[in-house]
Protein backbone atom coordinates (compact mmCIF):
# COMPACT_ATOMS: atom_id res chain seq x y z
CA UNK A 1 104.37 92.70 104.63
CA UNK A 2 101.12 92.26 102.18
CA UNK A 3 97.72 93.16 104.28
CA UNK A 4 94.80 91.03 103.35
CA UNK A 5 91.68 92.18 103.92
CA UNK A 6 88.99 90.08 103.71
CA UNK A 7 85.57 92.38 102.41
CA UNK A 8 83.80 91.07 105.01
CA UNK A 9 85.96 92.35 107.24
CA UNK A 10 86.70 95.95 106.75
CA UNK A 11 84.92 97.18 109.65
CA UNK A 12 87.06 94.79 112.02
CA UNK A 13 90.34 95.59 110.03
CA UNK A 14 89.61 99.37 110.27
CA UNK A 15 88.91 99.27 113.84
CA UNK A 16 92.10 97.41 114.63
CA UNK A 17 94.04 99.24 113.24
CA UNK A 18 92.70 102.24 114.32
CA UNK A 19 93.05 101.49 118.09
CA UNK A 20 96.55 100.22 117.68
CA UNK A 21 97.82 102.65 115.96
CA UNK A 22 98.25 106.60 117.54
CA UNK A 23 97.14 108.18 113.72
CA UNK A 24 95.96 106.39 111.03
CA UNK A 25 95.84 107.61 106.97
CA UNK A 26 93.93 106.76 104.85
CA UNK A 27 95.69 107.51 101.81
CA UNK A 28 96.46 106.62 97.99
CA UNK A 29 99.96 106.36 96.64
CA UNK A 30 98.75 108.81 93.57
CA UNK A 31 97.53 111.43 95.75
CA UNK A 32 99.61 114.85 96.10
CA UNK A 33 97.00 115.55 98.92
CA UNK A 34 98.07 112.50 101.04
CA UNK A 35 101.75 112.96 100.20
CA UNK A 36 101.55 116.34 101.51
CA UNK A 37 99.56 115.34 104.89
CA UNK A 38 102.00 112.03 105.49
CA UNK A 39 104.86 114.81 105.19
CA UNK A 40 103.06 117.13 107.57
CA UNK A 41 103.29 114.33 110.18
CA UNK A 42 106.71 113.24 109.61
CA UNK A 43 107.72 117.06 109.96
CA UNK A 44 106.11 116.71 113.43
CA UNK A 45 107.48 113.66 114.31
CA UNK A 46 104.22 111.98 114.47
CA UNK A 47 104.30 108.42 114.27
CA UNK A 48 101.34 106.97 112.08
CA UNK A 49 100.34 104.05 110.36
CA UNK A 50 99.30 105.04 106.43
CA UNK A 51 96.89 102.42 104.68
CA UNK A 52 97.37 102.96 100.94
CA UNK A 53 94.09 102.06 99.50
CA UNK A 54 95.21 101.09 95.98
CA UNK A 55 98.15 98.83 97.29
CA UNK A 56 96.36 96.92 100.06
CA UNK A 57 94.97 93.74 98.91
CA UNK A 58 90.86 94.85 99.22
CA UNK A 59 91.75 98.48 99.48
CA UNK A 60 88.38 99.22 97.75
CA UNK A 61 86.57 97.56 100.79
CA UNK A 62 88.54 99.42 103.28
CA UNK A 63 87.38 102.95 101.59
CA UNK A 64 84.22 101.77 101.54
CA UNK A 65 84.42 101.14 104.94
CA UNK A 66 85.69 104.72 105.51
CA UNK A 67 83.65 106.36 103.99
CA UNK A 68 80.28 105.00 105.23
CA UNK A 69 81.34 106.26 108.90
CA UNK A 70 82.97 109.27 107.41
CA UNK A 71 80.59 110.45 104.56
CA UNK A 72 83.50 111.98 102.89
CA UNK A 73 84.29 110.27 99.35
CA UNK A 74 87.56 111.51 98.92
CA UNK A 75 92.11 110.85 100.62
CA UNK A 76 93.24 111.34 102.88
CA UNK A 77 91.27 110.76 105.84
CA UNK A 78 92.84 110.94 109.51
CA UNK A 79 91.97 109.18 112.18
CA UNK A 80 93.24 110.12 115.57
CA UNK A 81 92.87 107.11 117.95
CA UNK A 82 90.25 105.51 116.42
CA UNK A 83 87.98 108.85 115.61
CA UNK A 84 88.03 110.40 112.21
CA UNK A 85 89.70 113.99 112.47
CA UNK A 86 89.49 115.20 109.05
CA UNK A 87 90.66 115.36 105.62
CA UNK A 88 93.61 117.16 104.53
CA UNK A 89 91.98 120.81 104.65
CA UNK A 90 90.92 120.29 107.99
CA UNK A 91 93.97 118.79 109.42
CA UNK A 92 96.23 121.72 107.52
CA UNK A 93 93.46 124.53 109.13
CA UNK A 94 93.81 122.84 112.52
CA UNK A 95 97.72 122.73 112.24
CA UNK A 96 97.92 125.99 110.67
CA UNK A 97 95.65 127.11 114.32
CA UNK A 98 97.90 125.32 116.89
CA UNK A 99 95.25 122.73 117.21
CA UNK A 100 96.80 119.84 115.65
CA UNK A 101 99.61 119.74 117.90
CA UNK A 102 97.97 120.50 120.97
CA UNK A 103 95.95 117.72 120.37
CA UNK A 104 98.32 115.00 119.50
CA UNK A 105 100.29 115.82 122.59
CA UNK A 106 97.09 115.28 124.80
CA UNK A 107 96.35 112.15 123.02
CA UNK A 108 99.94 110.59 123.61
């Protein structure tokens, strides 16, 4: 299925997705950082929705996007229905604590 974004857009698109999906990353297929955090969740079992920023058809709007609400310039980026949790050294820190899962399993 090919996304398309229109630039205009990226605030809507975010937000959608975002609110229908449980955990959203924002991610890039080159990333080790974002390969490591998608595996994190699939070692949990965590359902999420991963938006690959250089595949996605206006990808470059979408970060954009991201990173005005986020002010972080940098994958991956979680969001945990629809707020922005943290990048990957805050999400490992806050698994690493308990915290992570504790949290997902009061936001099911």
């Amino acid at each position: 299925m090919t996304l398309s974004l229109d630039p205009d857009k990226a605030s809507q698109f975010l937000d959608g997705m975002t609110r229908k999906n449980k955990v959203v990353i924002i991610s890039a297929t080159y990333c080790t950082f974002c390969t490591k955090l998608k595996m994190l969740f699939i070692e949990l079992k965590q359902r999420f929705v991963s938006l690959e920023i250089d595949v996605i058809p206006n990808g470059r709007e979408l970060f954009r996007e991201v990173q005005s609400r986020t002010g972080v310039n940098t994958v991956p980026q979680v969001f945990v229905r629809g707020k922005y949790y943290g990048g990957f050294d805050d999400v490992v820190d806050s698994f690493k604590k308990g915290d992570l899962v504790k949290f997902l399993e009061q936001t099911s």
